[in-house]
Protein backbone atom coordinates (compact mmCIF):
# COMPACT_ATOMS: atom_id res chain seq x y z
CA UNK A 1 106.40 197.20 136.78
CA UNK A 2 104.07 196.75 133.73
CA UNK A 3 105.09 193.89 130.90
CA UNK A 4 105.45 195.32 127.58
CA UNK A 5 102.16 193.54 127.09
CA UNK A 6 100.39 195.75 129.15
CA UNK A 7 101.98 198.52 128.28
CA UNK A 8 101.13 197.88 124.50
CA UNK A 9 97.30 197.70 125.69
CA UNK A 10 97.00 200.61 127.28
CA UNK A 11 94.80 203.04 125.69
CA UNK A 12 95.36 206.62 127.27
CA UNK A 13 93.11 208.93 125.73
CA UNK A 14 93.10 212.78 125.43
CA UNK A 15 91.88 214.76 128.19
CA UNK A 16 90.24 218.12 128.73
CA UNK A 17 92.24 219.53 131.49
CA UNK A 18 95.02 221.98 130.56
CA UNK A 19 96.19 222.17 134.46
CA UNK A 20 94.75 221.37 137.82
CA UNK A 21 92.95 218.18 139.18
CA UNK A 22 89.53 219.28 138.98
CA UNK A 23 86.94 216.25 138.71
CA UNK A 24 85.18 217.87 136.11
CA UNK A 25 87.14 219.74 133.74
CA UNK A 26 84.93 222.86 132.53
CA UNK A 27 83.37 223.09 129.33
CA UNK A 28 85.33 226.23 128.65
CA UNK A 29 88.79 224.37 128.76
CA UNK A 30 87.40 222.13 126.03
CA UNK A 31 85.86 225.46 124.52
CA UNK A 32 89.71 226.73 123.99
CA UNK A 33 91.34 223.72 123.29
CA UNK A 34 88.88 223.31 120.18
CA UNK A 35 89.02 226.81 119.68
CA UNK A 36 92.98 227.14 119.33
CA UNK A 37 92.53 224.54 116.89
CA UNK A 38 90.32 225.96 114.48
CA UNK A 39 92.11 228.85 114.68
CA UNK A 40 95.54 226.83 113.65
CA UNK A 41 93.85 225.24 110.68
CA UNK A 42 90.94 227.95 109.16
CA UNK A 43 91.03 225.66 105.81
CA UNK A 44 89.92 222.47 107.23
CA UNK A 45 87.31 224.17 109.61
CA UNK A 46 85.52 225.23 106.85
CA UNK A 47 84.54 221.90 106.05
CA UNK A 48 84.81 220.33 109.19
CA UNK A 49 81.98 221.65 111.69
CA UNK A 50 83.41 220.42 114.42
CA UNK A 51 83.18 224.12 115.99
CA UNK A 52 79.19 224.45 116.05
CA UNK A 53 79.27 221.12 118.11
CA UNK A 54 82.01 222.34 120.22
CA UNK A 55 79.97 225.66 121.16
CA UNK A 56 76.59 223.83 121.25
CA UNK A 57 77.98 221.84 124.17
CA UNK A 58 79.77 224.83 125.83
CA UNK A 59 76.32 226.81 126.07
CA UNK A 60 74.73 224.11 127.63
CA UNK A 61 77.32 223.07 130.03
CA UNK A 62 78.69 226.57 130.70
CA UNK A 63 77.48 226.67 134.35
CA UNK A 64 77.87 222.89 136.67
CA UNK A 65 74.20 221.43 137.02
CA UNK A 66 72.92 218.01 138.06
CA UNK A 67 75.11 214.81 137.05
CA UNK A 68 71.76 213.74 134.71
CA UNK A 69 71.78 216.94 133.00
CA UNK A 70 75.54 216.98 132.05
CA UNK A 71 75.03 213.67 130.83
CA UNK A 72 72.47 214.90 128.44
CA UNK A 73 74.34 217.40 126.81
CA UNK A 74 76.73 215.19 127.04
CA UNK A 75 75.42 212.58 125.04
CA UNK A 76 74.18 215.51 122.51
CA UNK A 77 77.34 216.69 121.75
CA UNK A 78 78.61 213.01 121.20
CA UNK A 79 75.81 212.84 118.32
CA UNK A 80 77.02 215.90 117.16
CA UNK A 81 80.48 215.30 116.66
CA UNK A 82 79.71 211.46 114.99
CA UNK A 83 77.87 213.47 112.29
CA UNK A 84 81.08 215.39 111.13
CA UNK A 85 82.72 212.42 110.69
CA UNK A 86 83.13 212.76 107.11
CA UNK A 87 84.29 216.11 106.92
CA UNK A 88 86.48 215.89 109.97
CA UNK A 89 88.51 212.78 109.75
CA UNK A 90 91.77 214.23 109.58
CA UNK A 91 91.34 216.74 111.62
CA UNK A 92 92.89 216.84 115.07
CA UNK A 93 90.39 219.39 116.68
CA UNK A 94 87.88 216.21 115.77
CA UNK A 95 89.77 213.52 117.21
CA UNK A 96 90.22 215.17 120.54
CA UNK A 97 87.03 215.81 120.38
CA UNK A 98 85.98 212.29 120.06
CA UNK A 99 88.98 211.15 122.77
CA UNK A 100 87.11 213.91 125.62
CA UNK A 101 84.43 212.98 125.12
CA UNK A 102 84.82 209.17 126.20
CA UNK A 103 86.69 210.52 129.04
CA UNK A 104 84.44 212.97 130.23
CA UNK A 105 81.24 209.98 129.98
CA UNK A 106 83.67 207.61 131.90
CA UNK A 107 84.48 210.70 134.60
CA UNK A 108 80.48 210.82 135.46
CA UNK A 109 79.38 207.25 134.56
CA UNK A 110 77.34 208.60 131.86
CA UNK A 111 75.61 206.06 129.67
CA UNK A 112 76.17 206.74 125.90
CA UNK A 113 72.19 205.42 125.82
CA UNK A 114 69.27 208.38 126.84
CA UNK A 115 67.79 211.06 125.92
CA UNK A 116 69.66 213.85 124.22
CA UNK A 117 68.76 217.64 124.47
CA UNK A 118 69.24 220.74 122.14
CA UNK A 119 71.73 222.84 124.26
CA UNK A 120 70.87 226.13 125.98
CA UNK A 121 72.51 229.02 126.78
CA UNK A 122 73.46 229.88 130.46
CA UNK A 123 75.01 232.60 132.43
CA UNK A 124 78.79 232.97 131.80
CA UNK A 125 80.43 231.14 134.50
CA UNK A 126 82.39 233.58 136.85
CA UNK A 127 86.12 234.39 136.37
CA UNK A 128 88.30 230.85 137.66
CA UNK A 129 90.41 230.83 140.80
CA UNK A 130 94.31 231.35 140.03
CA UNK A 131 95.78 228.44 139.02
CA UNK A 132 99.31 227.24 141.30
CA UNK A 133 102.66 227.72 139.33
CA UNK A 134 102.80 224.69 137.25
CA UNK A 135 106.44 223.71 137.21
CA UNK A 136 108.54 223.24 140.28
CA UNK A 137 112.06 222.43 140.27
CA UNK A 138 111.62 220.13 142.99
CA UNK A 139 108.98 217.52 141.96
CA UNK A 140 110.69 213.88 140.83
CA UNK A 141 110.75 212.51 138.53
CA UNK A 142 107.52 209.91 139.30
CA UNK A 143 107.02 206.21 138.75
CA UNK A 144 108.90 203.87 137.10
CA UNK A 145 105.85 203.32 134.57
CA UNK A 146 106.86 207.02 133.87
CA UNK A 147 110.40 206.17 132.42
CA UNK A 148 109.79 204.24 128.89
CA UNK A 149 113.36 202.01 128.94
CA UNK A 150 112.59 201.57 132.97
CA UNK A 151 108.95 199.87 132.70
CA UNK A 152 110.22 197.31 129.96
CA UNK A 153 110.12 194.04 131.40
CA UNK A 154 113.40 192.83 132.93
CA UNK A 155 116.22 191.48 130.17
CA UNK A 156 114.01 192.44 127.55
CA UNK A 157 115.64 193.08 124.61
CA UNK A 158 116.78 196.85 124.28
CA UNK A 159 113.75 198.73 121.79
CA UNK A 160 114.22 199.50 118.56
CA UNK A 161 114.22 203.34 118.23
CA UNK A 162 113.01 205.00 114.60
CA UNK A 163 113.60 208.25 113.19
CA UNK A 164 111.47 210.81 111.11
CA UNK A 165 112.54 214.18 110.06
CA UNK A 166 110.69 216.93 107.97
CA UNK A 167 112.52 219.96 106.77
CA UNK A 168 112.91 222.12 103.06
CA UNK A 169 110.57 222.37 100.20
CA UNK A 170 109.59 219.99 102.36
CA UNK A 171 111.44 216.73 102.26
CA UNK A 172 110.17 213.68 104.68
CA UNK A 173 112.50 210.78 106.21
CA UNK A 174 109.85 208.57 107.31
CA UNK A 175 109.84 206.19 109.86
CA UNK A 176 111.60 203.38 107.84
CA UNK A 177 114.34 205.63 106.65
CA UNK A 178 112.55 205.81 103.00
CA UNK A 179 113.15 209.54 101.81
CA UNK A 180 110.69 211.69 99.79
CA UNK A 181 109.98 215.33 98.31
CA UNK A 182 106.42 216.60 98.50
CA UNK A 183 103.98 219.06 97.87
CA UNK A 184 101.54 218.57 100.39
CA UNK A 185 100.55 222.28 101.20
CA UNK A 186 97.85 222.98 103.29
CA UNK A 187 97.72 221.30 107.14
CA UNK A 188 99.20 217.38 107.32
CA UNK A 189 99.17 215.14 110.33
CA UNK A 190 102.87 213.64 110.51
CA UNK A 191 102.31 211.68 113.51
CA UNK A 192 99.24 210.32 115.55
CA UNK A 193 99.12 207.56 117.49
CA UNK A 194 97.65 206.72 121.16
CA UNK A 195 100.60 209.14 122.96
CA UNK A 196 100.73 211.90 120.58
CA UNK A 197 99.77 213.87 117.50
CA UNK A 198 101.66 216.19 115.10
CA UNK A 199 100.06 218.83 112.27
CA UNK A 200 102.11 220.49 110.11
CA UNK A 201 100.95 223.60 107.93
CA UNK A 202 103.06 224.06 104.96
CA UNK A 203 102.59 227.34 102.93
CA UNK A 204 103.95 228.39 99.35
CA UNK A 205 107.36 229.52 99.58
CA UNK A 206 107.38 231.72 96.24
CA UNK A 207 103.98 232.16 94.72
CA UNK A 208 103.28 230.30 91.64
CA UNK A 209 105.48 227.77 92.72
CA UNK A 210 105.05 223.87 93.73
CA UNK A 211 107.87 225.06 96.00
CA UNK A 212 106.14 224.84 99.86
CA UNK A 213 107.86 224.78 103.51
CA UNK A 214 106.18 224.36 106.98
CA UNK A 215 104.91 227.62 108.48
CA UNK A 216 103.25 226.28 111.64
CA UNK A 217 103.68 222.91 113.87
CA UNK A 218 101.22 221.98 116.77
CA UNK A 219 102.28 218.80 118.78
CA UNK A 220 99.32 217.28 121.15
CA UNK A 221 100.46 214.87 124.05
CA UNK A 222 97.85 213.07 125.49
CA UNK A 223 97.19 212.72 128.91
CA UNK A 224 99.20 209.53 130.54
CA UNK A 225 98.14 207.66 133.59
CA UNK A 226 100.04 208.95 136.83
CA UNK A 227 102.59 210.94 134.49
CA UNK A 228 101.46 213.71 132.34
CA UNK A 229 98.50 215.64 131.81
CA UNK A 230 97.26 216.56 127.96
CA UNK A 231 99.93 219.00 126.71
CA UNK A 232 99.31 221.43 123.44
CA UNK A 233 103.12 222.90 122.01
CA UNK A 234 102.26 225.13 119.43
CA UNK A 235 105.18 226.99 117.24
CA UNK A 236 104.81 229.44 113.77
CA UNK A 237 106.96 231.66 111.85
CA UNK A 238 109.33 233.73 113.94
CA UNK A 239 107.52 232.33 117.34
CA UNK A 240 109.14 229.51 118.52
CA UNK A 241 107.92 228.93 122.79
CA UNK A 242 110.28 228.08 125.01
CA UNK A 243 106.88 226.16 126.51
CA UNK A 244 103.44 224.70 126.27
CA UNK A 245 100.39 226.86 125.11
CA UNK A 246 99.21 226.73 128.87
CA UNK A 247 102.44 228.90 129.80
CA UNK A 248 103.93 225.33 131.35
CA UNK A 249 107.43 223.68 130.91
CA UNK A 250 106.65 220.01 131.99
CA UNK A 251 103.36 217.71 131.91
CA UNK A 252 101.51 219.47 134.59
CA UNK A 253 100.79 218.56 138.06
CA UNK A 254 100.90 214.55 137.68
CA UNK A 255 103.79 212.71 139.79
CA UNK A 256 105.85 212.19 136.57
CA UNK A 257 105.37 215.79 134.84
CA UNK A 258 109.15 216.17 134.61
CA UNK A 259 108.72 212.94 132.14
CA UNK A 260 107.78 215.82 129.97
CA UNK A 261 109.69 218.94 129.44
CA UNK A 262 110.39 221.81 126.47
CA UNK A 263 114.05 222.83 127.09
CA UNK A 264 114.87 225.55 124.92
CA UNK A 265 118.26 225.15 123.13
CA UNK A 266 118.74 228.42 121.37
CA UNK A 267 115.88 231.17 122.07
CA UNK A 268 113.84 231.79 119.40
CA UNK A 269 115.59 229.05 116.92
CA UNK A 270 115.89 225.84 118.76
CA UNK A 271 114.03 223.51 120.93
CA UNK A 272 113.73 220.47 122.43
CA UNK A 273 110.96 218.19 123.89
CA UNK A 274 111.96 215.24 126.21
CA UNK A 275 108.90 212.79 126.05
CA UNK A 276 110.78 210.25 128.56
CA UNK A 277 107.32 208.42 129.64
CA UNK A 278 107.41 207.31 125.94
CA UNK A 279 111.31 207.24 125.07
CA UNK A 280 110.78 210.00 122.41
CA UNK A 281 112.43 212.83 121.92
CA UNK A 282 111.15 215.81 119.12
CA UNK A 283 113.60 218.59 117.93
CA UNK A 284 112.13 221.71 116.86
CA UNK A 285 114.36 224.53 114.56
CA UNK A 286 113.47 227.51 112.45
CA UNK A 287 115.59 228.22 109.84
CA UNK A 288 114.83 231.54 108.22
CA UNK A 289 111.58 231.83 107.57
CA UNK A 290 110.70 228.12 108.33
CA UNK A 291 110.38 225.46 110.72
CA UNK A 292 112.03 222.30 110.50
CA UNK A 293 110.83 218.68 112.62
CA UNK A 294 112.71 215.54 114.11
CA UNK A 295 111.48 213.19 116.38
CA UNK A 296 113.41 210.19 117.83
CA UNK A 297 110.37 207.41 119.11
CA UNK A 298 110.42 203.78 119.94
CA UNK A 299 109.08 201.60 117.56
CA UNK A 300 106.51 200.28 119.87
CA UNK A 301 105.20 204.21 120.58
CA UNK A 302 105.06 204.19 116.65
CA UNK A 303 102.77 201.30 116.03
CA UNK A 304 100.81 202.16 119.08
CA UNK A 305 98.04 203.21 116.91
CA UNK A 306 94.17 203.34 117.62
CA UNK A 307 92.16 200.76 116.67
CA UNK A 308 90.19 201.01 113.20
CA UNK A 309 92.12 204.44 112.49
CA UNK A 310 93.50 204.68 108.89
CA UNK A 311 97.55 205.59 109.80
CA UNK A 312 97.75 206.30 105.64
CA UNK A 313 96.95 209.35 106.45
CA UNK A 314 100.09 210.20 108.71
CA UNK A 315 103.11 211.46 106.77
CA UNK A 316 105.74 209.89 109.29
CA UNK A 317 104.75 206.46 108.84
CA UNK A 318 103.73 205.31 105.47
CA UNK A 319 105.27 208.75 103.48
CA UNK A 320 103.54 210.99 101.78
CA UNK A 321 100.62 210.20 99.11
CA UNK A 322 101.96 209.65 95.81
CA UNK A 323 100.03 212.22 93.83
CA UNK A 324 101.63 214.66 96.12
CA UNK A 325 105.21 213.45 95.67
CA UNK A 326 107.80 215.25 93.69
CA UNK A 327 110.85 213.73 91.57
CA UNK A 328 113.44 215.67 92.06
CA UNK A 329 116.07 213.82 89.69
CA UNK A 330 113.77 214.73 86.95
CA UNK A 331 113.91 218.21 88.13
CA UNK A 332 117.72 218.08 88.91
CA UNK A 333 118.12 216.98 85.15
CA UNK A 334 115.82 219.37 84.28
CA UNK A 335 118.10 222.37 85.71
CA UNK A 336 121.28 220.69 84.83
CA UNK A 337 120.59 221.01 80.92
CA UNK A 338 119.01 224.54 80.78
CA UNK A 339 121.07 226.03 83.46
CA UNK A 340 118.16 227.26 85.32
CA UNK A 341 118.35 229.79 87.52
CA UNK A 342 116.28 229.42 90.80
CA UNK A 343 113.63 231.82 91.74
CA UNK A 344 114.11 235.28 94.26
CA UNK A 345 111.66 236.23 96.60
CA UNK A 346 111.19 239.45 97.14
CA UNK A 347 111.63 240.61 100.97
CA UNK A 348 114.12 238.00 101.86
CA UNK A 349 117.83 237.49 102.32
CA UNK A 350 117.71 235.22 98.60
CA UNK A 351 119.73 234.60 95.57
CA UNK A 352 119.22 233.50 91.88
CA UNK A 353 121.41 229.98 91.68
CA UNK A 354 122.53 228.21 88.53
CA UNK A 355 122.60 224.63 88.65
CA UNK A 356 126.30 224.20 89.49
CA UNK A 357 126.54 227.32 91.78
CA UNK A 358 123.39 225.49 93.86
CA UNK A 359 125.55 222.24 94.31
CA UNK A 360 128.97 224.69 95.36
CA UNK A 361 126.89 226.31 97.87
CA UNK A 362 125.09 223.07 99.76
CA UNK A 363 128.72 221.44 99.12
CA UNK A 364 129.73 224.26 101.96
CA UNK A 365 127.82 222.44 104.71
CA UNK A 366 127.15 219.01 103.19
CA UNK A 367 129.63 217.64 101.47
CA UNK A 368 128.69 214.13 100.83
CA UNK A 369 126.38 213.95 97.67
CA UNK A 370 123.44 211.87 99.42
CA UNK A 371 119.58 213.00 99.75
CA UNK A 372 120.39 215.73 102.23
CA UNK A 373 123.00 217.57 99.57
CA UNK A 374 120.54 216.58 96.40
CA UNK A 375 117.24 218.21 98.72
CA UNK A 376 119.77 221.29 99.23
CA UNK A 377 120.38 222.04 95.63
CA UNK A 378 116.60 221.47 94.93
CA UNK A 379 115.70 224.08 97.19
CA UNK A 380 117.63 226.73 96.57
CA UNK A 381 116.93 225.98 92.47
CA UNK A 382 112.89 225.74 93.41
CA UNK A 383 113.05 229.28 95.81
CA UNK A 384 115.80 230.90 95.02
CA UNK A 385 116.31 231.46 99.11
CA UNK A 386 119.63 230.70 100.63
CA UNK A 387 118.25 229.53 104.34
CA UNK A 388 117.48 226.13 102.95
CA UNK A 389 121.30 225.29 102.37
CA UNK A 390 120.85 225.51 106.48
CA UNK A 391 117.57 223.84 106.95
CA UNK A 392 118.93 220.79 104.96
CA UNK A 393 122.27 221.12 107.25
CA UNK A 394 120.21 221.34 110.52
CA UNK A 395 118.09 218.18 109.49
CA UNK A 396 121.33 216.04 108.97
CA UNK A 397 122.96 217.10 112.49
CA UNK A 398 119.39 216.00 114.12
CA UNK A 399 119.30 212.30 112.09
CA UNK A 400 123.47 212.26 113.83
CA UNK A 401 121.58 213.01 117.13
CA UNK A 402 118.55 211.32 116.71
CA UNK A 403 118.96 208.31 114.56
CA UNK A 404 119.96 204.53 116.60
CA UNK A 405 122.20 203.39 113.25
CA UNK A 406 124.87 205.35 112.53
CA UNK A 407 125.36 203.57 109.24
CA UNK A 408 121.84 205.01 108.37
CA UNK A 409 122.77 208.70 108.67
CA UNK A 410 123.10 208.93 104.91
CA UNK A 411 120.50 208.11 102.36
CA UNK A 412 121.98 207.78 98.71
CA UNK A 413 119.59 207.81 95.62
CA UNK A 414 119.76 204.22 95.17
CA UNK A 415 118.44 203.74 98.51
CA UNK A 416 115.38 205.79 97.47
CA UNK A 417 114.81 204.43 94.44
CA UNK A 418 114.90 201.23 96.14
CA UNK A 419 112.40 201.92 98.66
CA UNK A 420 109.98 203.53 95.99
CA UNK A 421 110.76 200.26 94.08
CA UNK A 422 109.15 197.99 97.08
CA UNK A 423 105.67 198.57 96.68
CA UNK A 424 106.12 197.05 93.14
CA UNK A 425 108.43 194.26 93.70
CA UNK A 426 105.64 193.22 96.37
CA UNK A 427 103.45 192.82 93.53
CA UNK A 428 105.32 190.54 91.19
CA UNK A 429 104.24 187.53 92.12
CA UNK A 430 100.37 188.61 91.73
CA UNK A 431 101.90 189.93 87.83
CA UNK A 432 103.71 186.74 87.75
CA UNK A 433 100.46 184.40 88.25
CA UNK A 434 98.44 186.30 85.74
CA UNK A 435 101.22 186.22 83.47
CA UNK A 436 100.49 182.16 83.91
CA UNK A 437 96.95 182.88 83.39
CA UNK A 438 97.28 184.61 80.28
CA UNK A 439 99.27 182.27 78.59
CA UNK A 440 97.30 179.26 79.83
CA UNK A 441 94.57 180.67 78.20
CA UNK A 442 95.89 181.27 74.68
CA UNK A 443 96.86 178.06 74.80
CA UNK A 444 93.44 176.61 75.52
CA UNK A 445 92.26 179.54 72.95
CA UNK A 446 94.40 177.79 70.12
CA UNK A 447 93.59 174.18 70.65
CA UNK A 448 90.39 174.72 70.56
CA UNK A 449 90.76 176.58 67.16
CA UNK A 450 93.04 173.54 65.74
């Protein structure tokens, strides 16, 4: 059994291989993988070049040659891929990029010193074999080391499991329960750490408006020891899989694959992913035209991040960045003395709402007044579009299912204020000694003058 000390230091890294146990996973795998990506997020490939590197080293290698050879490339792709480093740092085509490739040079003892080579084109490679079914119903459930609350050290204290939900206009519950309204359109990385990465692409719910709401989700699992190989889950508007891109239900062909499993809840609306080799479970909805995201996780699997990466970037964890958050009270007051009427979009099952007709109809479903009720009301005065009375409703059953503290289902506006408050009650006693300074020095200032 592995000490959580161990545990903490492993450092699984993303492979290339979809399904099988091939030694060398083929250049075209990594090819699609990369490919699916850029496809996912067009706006950040234009900027990030990570495709031209990607292809470069799928010409070259398209065909198996000598170990020295694939090295080569190898090591030429490598230099490509550090160049878009600038461009490509949040991007999660990049940093599986940069995870394969360390596993591939480890795979064939390649040195990262030699020569490198411009790539060449070769023949296509022919057609693969068929690949074996990729579930069965009878495989176990694998090693202990495969079961997070299992390989904890004997009588260790039970872990501390966190909560993060993102649903609406979109609202965030971040990791330490703090609760915030955002903008952020475009493609976001919630979560990424050494087990897993989520991207979220939020698009603008009525045009013209600040008013956004998650469109597309793509989850990456990275490949874990005996357990699971690298899983991609991929969901968008009105397709919502009942499995992962490669067609499979579990982590592959690895002795602990049923450690990972999507288990669809409701076709088409609901879905869950068991992560059990990590303790996490994720929770997957759309609601209407949107997609909603929960994820239970250990704190450990939380802070399990890679060294020298920059986790301000990931929603989940430190919230999102403040020129991208909204206040919502402001706009609540806003309504409240104009009587504003929300916004219809055309096409959709919507409705104009008053102020007070917004609060009756989120009272239907929630009705305590706390963050979940107040993010209702702002939704439905921001779009005009009755679903979000649901997605709100949704997110607060998940936090019941999901959350370890019961007393922490609800998050008032007092709690929020409070947590937006810490960042500056951290810095009062830096105010509070230059304060001191200042008036030190006038005093010096007027005896000198005396």
């Amino acid at each position: 059994m592995q000490s959580q000390r161990e545990r903490s230091e492993v450092r699984p890294r993303a492979g290339w291989m979809v399904m099988g146990k091939s030694a060398r996973p083929s250049a075209l795998e990594v090819f699609k993988i990369l490919a699916v990506f850029l496809s996912i997020f067009p706006c950040v490939s234009l900027q990030c070049k990570i495709l031209k590197c990607n292809s470069e080293f799928w010409a070259s290698t398209s065909n198996s040659g000598p170990e020295e050879e694939f090295c080569t490339a190898l090591r030429a792709y490598n230099s490509c891929v550090r160049r878009t480093a600038r461009t490509c740092r949040g991007d999660l085509a990049y940093h599986s990029a940069q995870h394969g490739i360390e596993d591939l040079m480890s795979q064939h003892n390649c040195s990262k010193e030699g020569p490198t080579s411009q790539p060449h084109a070769r023949t296509p490679p022919p057609p693969p074999p068929p690949q074996l079914p990729p579930d069965s119903q009878e495989r176990s459930d694998g090693p202990e080391v495969c079961h997070y609350e299992r390989s904890l050290p004997r009588h260790s204290a039970p872990p501390n499991y966190t909560h993060c939900g993102f649903f609406g206009d979109p609202h965030l519950r971040t990791f330490t329960d703090d609760f915030q309204t955002c903008k952020v359109e475009g493609s976001w990385p919630l979560i990424h750490n050494k087990y897993l990465s989520v991207q979220v692409t939020n698009t603008p719910v009525v045009p013209g408006s600040m008013a956004t709401a998650t469109s597309k989700l793509t989850i990456i699992f990275t490949n874990f020891q005996e357990c699971v190989d690298q899983k991609m889950y991929h969901a968008e508007t009105d397709e919502l899989p009942a499995a992962f891109a490669d067609g499979s239900k579990n982590g592959g062909d690895r002795h602990g694959a049923n450690t990972l499993r999507v288990v669809e809840k409701v076709a088409g609306q609901h879905v869950e992913i068991q992560a059990k080799y990590i303790g996490t479970t994720i929770v997957v909805r759309q609601v209407g035209r949107y997609l909603t995201f929960a994820v239970r996780m250990p704190e450990e699997v939380v802070n399990s991040v890679e060294e020298g990466d920059n986790q301000d970037l990931y929603l989940c964890l430190h919230g999102c960045p403040m020129n991208q958050r909204i206040d919502f009270r402001t706009f609540r007051a806003n309504a409240a003395e104009t009587h504003g009427v929300g916004r219809v979009r055309s096409g959709a099952a919507t409705h104009g709402f008053t102020y007070q007709s917004a609060k009756a109809k989120c009272k239907e479903r929630l009705p305590v007044e706390d963050l979940y009720f107040q993010s209702c009301v702002f939704d439905l005065l921001s779009s005009g579009d009755i679903n979000f009375t649901m997605a709100a409703y949704y997110a607060f059953e998940d936090v019941k299912m999901l959350h370890s503290n019961s007393n922490r289902y609800h998050i008032y506006e007092k709690d929020a204020f409070i947590g937006n408050s810490a960042q500056r009650v951290k810095n009062l006693p830096s105010l509070f000694l230059l304060n001191c300074l200042a008036v030190l020095l006038w005093i010096d200032h007027c005896l000198v003058h005396l």
